[in-house]
C-alpha atoms as a PDB file:
ATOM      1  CA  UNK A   1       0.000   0.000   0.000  1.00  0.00           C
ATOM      2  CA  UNK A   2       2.834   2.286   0.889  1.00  0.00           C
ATOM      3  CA  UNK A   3       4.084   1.625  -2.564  1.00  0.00           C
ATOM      4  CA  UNK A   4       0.989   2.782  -4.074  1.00  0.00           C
ATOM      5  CA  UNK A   5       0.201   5.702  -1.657  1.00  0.00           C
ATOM      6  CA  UNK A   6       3.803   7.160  -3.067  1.00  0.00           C
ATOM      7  CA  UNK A   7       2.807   6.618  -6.805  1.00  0.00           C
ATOM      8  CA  UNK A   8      -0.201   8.454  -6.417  1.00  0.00           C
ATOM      9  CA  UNK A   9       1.227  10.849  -4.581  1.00  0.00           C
ATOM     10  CA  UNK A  10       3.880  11.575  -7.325  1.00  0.00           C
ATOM     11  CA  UNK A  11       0.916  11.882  -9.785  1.00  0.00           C
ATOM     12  CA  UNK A  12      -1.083  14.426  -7.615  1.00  0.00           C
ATOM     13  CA  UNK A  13       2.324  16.959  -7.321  1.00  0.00           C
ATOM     14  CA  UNK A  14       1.871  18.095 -10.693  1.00  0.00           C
ATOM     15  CA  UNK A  15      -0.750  18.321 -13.178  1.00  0.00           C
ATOM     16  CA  UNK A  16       1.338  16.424 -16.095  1.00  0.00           C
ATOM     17  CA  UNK A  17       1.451  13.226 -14.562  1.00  0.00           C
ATOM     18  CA  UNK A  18      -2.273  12.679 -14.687  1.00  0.00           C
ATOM     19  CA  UNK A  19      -1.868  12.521 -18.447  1.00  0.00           C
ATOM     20  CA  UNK A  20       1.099  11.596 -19.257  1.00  0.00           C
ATOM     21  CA  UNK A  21       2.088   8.879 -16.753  1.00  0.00           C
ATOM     22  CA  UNK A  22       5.864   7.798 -16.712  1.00  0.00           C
ATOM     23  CA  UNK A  23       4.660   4.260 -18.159  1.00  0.00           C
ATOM     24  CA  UNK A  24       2.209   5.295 -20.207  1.00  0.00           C
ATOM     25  CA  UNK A  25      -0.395   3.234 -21.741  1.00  0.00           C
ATOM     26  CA  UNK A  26      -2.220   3.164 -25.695  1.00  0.00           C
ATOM     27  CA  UNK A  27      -5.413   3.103 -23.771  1.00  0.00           C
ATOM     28  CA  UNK A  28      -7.677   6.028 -23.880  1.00  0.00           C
ATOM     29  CA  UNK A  29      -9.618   7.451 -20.675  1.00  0.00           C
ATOM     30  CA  UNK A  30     -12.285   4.879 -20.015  1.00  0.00           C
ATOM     31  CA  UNK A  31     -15.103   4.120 -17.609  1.00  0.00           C
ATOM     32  CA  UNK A  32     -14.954   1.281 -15.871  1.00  0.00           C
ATOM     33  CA  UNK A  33     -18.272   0.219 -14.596  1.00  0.00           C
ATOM     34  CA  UNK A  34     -18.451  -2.221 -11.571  1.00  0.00           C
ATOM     35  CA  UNK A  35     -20.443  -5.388 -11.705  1.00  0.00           C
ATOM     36  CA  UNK A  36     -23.417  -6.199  -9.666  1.00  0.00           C
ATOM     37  CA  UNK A  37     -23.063  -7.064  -5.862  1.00  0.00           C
ATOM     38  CA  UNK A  38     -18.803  -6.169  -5.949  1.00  0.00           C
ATOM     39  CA  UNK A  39     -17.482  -6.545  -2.632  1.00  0.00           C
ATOM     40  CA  UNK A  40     -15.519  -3.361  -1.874  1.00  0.00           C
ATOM     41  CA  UNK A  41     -18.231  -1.175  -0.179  1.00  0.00           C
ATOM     42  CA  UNK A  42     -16.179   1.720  -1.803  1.00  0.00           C
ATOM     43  CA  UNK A  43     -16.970   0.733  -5.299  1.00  0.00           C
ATOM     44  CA  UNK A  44     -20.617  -0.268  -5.073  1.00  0.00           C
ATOM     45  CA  UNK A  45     -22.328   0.523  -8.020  1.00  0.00           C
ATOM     46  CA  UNK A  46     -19.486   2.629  -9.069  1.00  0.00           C
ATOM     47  CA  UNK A  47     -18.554   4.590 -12.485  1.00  0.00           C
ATOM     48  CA  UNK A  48     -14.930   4.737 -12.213  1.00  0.00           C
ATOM     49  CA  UNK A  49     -13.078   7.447 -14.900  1.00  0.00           C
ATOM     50  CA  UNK A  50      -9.874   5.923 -16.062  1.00  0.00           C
ATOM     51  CA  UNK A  51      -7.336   8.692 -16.344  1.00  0.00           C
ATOM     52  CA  UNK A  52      -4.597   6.698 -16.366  1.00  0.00           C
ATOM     53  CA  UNK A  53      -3.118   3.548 -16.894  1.00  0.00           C
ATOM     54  CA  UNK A  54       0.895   2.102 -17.401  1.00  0.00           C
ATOM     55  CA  UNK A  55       2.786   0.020 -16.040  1.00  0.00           C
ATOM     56  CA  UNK A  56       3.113   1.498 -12.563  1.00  0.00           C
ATOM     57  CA  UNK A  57      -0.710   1.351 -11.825  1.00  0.00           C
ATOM     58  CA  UNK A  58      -3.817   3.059 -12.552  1.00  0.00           C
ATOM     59  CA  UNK A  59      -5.848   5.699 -11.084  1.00  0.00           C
ATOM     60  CA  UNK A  60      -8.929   7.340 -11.455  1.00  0.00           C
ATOM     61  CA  UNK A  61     -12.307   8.775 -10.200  1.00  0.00           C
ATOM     62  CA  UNK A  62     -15.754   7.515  -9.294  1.00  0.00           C
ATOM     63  CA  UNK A  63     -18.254   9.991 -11.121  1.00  0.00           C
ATOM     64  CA  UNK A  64     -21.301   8.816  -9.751  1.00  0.00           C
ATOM     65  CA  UNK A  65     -21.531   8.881  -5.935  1.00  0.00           C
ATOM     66  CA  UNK A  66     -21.917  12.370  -4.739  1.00  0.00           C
ATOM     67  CA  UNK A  67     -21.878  12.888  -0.809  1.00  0.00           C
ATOM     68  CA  UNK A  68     -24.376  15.059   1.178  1.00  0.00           C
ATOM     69  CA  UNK A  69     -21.251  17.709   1.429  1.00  0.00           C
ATOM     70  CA  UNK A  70     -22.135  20.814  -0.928  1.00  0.00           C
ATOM     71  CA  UNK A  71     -18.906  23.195  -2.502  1.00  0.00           C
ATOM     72  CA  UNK A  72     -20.364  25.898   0.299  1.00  0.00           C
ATOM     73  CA  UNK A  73     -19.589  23.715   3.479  1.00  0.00           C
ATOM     74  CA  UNK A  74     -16.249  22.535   1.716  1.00  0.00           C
ATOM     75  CA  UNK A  75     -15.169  26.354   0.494  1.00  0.00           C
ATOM     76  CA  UNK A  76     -16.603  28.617   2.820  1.00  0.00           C
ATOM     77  CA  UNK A  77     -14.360  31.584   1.894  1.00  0.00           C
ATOM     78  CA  UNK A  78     -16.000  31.287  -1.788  1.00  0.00           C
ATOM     79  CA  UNK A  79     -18.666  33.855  -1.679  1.00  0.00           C
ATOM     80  CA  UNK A  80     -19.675  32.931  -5.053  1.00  0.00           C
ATOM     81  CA  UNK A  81     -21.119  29.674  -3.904  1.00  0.00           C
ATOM     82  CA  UNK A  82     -23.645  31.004  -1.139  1.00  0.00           C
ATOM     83  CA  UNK A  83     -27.067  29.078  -1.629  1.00  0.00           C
ATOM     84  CA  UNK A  84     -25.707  26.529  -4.213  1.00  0.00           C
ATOM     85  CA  UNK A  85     -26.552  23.157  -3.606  1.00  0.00           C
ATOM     86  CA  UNK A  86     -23.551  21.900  -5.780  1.00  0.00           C
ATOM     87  CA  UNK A  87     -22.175  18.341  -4.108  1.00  0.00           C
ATOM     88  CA  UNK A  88     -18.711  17.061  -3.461  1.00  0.00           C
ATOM     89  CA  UNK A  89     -18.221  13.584  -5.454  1.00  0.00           C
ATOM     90  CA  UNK A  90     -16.391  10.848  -3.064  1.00  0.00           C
ATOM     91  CA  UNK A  91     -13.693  10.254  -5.722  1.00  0.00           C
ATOM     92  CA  UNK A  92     -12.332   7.471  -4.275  1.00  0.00           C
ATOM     93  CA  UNK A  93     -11.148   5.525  -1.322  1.00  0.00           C
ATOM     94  CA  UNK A  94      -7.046   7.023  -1.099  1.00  0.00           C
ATOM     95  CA  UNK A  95      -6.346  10.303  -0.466  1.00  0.00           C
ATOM     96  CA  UNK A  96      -9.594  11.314   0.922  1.00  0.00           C
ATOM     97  CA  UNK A  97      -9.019  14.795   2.082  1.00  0.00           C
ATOM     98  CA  UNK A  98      -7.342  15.456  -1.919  1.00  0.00           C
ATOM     99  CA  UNK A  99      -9.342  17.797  -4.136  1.00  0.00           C
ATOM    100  CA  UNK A 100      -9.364  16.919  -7.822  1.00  0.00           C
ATOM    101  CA  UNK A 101     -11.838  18.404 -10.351  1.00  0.00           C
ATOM    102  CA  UNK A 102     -13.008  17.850 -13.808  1.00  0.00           C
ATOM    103  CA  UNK A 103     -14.104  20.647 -16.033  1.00  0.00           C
ATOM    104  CA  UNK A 104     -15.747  20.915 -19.156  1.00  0.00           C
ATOM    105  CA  UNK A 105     -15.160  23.912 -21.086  1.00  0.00           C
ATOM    106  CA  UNK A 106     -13.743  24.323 -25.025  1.00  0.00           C
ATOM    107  CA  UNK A 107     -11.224  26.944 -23.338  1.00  0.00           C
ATOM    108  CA  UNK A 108      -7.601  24.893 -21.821  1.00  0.00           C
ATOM    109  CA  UNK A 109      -7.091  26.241 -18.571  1.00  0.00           C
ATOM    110  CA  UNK A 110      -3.656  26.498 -17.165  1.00  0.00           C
ATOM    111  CA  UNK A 111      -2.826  23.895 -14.699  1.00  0.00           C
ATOM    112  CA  UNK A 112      -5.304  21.228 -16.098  1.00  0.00           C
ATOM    113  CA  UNK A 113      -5.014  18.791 -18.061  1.00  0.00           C
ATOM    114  CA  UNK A 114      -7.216  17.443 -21.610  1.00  0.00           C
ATOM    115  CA  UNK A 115      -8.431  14.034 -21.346  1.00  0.00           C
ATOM    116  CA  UNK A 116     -11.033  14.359 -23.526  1.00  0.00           C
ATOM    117  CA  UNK A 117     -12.657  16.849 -25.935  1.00  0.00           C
ATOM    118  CA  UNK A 118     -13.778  19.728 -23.830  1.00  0.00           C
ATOM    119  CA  UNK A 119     -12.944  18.027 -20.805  1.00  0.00           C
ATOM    120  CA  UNK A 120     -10.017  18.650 -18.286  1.00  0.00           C
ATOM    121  CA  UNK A 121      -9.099  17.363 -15.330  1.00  0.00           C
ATOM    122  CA  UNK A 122      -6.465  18.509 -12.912  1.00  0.00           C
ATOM    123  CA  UNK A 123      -5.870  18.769  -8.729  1.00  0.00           C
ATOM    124  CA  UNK A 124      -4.407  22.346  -8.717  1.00  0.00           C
ATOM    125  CA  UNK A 125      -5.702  24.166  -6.068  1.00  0.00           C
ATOM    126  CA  UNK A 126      -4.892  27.819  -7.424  1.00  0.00           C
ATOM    127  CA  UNK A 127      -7.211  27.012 -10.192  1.00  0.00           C
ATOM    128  CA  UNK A 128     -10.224  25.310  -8.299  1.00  0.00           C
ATOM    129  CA  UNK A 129     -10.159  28.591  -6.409  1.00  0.00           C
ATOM    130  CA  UNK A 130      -9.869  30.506  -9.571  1.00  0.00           C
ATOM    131  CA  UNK A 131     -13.045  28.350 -11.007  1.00  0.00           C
ATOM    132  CA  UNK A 132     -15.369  28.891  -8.368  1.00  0.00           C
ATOM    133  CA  UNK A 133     -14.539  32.388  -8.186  1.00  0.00           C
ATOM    134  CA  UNK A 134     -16.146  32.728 -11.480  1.00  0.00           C
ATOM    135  CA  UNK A 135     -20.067  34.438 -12.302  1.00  0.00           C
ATOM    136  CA  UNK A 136     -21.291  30.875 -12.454  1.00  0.00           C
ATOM    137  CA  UNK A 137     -18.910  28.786 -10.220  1.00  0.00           C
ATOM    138  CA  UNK A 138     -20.197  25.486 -10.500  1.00  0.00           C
ATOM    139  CA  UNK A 139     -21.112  25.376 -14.467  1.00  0.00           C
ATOM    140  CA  UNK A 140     -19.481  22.109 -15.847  1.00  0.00           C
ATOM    141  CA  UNK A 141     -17.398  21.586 -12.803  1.00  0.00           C
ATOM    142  CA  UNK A 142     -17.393  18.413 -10.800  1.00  0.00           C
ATOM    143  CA  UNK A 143     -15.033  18.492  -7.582  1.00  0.00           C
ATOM    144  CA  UNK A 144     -14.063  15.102  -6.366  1.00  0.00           C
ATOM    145  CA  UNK A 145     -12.743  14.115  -2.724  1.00  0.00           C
ATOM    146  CA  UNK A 146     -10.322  11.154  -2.746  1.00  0.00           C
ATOM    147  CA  UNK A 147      -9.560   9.072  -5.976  1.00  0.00           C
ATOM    148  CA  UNK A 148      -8.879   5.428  -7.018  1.00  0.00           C
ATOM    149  CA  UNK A 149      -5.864   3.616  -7.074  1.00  0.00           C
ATOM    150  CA  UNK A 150      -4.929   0.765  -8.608  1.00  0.00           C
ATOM    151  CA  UNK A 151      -1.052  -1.270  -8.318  1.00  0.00           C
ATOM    152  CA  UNK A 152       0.798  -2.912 -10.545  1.00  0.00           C
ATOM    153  CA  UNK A 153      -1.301  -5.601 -12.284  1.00  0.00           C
ATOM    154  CA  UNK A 154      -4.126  -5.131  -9.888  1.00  0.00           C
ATOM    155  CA  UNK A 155      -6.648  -3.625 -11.826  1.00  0.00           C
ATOM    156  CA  UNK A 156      -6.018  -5.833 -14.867  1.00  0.00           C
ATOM    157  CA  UNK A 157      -6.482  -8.841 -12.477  1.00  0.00           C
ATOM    158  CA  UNK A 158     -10.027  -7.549 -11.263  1.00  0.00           C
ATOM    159  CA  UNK A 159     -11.045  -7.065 -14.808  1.00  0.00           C
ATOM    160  CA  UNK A 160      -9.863 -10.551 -15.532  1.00  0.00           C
ATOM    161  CA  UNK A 161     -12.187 -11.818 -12.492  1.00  0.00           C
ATOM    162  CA  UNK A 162     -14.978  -9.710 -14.252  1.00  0.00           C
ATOM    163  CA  UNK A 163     -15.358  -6.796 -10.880  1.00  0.00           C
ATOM    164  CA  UNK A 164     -15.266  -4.333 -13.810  1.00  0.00           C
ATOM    165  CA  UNK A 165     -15.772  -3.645 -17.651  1.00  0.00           C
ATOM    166  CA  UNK A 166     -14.728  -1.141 -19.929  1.00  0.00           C
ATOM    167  CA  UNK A 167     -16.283   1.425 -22.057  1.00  0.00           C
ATOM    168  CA  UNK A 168     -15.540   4.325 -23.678  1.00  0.00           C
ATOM    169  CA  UNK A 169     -15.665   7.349 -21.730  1.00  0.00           C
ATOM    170  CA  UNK A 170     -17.554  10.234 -23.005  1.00  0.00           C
ATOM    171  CA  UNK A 171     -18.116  14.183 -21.115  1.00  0.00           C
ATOM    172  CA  UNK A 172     -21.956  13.113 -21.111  1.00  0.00           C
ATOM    173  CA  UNK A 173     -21.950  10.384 -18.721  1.00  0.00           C
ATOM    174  CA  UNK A 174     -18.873  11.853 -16.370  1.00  0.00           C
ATOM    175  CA  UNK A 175     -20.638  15.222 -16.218  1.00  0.00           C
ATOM    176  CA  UNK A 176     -24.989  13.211 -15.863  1.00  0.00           C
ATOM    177  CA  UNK A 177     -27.318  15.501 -14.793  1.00  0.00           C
ATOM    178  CA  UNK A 178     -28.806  12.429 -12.478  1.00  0.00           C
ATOM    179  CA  UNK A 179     -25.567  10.455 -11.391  1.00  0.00           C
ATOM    180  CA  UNK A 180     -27.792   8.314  -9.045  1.00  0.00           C
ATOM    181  CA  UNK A 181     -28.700   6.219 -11.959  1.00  0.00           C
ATOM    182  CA  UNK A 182     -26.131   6.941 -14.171  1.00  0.00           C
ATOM    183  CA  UNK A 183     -24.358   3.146 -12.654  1.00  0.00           C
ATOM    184  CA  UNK A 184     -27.713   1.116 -13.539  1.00  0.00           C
ATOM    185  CA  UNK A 185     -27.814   2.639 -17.249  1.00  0.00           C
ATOM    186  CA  UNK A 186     -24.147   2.362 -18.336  1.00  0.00           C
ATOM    187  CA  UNK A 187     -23.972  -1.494 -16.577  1.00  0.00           C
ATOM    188  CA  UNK A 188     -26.635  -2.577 -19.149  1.00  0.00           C
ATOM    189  CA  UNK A 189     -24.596  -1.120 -21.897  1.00  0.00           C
ATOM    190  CA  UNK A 190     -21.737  -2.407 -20.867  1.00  0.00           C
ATOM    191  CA  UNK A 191     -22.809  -5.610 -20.248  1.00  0.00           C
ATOM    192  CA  UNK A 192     -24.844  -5.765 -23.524  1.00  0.00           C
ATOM    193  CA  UNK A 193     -21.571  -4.990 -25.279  1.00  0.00           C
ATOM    194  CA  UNK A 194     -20.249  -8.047 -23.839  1.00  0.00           C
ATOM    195  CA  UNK A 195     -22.975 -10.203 -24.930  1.00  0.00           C
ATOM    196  CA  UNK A 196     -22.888  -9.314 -28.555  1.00  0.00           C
ATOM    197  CA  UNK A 197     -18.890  -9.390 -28.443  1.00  0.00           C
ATOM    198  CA  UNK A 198     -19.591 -13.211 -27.210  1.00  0.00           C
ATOM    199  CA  UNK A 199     -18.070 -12.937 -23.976  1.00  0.00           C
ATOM    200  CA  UNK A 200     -19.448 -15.788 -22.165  1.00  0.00           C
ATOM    201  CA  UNK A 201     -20.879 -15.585 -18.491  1.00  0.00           C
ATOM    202  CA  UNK A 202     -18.619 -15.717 -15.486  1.00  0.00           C
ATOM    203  CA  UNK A 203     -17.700 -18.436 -13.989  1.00  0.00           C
ATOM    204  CA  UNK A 204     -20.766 -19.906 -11.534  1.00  0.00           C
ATOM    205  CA  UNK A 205     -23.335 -17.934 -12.969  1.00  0.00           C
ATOM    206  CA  UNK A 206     -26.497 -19.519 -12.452  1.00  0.00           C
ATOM    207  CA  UNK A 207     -27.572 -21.924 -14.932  1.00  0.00           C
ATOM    208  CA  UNK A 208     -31.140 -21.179 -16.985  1.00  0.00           C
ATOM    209  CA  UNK A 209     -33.200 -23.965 -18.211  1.00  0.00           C
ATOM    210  CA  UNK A 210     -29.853 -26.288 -18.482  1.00  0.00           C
ATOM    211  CA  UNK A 211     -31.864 -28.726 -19.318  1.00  0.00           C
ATOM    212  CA  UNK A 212     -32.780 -27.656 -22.964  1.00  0.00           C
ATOM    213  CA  UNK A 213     -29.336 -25.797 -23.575  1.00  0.00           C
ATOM    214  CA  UNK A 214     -28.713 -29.390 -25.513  1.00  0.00           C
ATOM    215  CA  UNK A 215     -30.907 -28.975 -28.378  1.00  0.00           C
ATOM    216  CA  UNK A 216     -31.326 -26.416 -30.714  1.00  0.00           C
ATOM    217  CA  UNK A 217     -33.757 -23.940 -29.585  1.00  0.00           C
ATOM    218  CA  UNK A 218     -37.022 -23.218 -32.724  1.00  0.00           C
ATOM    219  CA  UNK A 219     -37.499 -19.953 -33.359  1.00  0.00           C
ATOM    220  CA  UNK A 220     -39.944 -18.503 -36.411  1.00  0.00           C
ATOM    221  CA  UNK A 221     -38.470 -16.029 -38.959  1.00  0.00           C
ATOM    222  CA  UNK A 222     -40.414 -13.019 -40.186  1.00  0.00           C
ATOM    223  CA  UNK A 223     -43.031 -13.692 -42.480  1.00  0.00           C
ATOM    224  CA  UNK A 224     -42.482 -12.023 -46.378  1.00  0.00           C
ATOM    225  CA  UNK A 225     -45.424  -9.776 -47.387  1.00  0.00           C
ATOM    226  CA  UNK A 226     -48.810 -11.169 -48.550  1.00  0.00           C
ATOM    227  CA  UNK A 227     -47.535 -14.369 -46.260  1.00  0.00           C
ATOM    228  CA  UNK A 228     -50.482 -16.663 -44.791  1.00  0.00           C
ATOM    229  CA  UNK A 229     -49.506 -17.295 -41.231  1.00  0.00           C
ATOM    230  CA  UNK A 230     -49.127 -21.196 -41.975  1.00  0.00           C
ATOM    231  CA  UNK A 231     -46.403 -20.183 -44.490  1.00  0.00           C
ATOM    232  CA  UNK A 232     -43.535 -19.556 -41.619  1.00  0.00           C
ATOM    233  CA  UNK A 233     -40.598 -21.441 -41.294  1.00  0.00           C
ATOM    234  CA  UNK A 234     -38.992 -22.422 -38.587  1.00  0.00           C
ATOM    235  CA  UNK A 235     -35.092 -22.113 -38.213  1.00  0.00           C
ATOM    236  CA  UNK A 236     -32.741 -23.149 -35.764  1.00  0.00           C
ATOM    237  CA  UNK A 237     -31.098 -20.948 -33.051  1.00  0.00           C
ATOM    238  CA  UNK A 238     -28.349 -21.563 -31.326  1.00  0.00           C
ATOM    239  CA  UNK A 239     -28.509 -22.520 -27.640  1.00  0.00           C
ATOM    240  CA  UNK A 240     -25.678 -20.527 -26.387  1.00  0.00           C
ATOM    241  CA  UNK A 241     -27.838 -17.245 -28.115  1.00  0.00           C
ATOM    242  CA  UNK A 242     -30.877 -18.079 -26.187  1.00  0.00           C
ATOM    243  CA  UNK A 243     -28.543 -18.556 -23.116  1.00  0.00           C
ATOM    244  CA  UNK A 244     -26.844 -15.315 -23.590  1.00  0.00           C
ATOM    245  CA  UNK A 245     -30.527 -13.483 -23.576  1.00  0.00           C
ATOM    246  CA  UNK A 246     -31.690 -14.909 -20.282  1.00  0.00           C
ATOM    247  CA  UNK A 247     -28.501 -14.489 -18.745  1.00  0.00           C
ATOM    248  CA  UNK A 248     -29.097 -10.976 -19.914  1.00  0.00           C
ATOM    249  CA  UNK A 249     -32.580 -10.612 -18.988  1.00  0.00           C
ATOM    250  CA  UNK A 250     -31.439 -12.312 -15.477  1.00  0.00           C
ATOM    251  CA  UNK A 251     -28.635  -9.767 -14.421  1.00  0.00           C
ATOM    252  CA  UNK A 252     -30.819  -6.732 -15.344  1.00  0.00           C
ATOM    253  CA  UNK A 253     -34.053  -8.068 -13.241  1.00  0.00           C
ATOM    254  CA  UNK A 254     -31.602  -8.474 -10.268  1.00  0.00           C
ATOM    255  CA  UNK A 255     -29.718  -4.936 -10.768  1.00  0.00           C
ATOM    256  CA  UNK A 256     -33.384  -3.290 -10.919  1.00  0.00           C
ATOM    257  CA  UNK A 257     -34.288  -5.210  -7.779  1.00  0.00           C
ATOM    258  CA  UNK A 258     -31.072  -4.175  -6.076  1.00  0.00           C
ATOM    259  CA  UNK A 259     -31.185  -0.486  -7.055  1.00  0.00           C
ATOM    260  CA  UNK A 260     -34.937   0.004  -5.395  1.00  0.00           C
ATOM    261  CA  UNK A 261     -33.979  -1.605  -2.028  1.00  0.00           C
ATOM    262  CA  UNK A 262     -30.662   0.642  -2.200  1.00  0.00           C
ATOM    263  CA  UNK A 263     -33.300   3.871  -3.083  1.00  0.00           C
ATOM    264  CA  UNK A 264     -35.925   2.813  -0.275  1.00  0.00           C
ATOM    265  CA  UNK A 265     -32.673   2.138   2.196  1.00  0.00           C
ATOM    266  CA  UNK A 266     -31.768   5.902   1.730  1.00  0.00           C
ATOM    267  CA  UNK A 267     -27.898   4.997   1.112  1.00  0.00           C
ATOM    268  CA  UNK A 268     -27.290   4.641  -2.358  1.00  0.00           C
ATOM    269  CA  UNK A 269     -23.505   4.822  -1.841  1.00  0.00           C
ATOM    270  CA  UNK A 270     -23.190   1.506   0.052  1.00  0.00           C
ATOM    271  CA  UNK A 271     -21.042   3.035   2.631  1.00  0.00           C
ATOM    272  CA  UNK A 272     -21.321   4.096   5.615  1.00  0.00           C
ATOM    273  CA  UNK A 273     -20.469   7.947   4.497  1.00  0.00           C
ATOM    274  CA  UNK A 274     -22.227   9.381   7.200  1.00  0.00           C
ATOM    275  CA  UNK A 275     -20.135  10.070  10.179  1.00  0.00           C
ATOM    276  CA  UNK A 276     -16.961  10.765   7.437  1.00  0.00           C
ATOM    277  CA  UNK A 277     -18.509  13.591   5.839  1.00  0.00           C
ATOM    278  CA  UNK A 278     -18.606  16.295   8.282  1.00  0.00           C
ATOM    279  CA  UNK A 279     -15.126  15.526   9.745  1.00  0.00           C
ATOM    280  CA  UNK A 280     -14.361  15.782   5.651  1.00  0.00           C
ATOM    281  CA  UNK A 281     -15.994  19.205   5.507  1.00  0.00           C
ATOM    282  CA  UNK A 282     -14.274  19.976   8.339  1.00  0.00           C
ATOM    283  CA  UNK A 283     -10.424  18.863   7.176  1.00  0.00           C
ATOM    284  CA  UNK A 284     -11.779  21.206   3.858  1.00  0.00           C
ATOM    285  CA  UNK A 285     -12.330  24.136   5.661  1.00  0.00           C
ATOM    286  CA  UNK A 286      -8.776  24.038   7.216  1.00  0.00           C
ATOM    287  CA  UNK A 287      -6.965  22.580   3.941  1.00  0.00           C
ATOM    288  CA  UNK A 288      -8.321  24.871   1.367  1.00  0.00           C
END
């Protein structure tokens, strides 16, 4: 961990870094979207933005789990943001009490860095103050608390296990007007993706209707035009399509069930965030 805490700590120092890692990788910035039920209370239903990836590690931010902190409480020498309602994002389980941001504006700023088109991302303090100094302090600016870290090998290995998959990131989902649900709605694209790539289930999935996975399943193609209805033909489908489609319907039926008992709970997060976001507020006040 020590190892890790260092590299990350390296990264934060300067804005170049988060870019341009020492190692770096042919990857572009991707979201990695966890699966359903993933242990790590940190990462429950989590959007992760992939900044970075080499060979020392990875690193990014969850986009979708913002705390009951507001900019105000956080800044409270900001003027600017008196009445807003704007919330801090928990970034991530390491460096906690770290402020990174991501921005979305055509315009570079100085001291962040492009990951994206029209988005930037940096951890300069000077600036953040700069930003919400601005007419409109909070337009297309997300402030994050903590990131996520990632060793040597260590992400790779939880992808290989299936806790996460890829896809593309894009300013519309890391900036969602409604980042409660923006988990549940990428997952099924995700794991659609994988379906029609032919990625097979995980390993001790549950099983649906093994029993006539042996036979070709009949299925009825689309009848031409003037067609009687006794004029279809039947044609084979393959069992590992049909198997694929209920493994689909399956996973989605127990992510919908899982979202409205975390919604009726009150705690979408997963964690117990509660009692760590007021001493967070307070570390704010006396950091920034």
């Amino acid at each position: 961990m020590a190892p890790l805490r260092s590299f990350l700590a390296c990264m934060l120092a300067g804005l170049a870094p988060l870019a341009a890692p020492a190692a770096p990788s042919s990857r572009p910035p991707e979201l990695l979207v966890a699966r359903v039920d993933l242990p790590d209370p940190n990462f429950h239903d989590a959007v992760v933005l992939l900044t970075q990836q080499g060979a020392d590690g990875a690193v990014g931010v969850i986009v979708n789990h913002p705390t009951e902190v507001t900019l105000a409480q956080a800044f409270p020498d900001e003027k600017r943001l008196e009445g807003a309602d704007d919330r801090i994002f928990f970034g991530g389980p390491v460096l906690r009490d770290v402020a990174l941001f991501a921005l979305r504006s055509p315009t570079p700023w100085l001291g962040a860095s492009t990951i994206l088109p029209g988005v930037q991302i940096g951890s300069n303090s000077a600036l953040l103050h700069q930003l919400l100094g601005r007419d409109k302090p909070t337009e297309g600016l997300r402030v994050f608390a903590g990131l996520a870290g990632w060793g040597p090998g260590q992400l790779e290995a939880e992808i290989a296990r299936g806790d996460w998959r890829r896809i593309p990131a894009d300013a519309e989902s890391i900036f969602d007007a409604k980042p409660e649900t923006l988990w549940r709605r990428l997952y099924r694209r995700a794991f659609a993706t994988q379906v029609f790539d032919g990625i097979a289930p995980p390993v001790g999935a549950p099983a649906l209707r093994e029993a006539r996975l042996d036979r070709p399943v009949t299925a009825v193609t689309s009848m031409p035009v003037g067609a009687r209805r006794g004029d279809r033909e039947p044609r084979a489908l393959r069992p590992c399509a049909v198997f694929h489609c209920a493994r689909l319907r399956h996973r989605l039926s127990s992510a919908n069930r899982r979202w409205r008992r975390a919604m009726s709970g009150g705690d979408v997060l997963g964690r117990s965030g509660g009692r760590g976001e007021p001493r967070l507020a307070a570390a704010w006040s006396g950091r920034w």
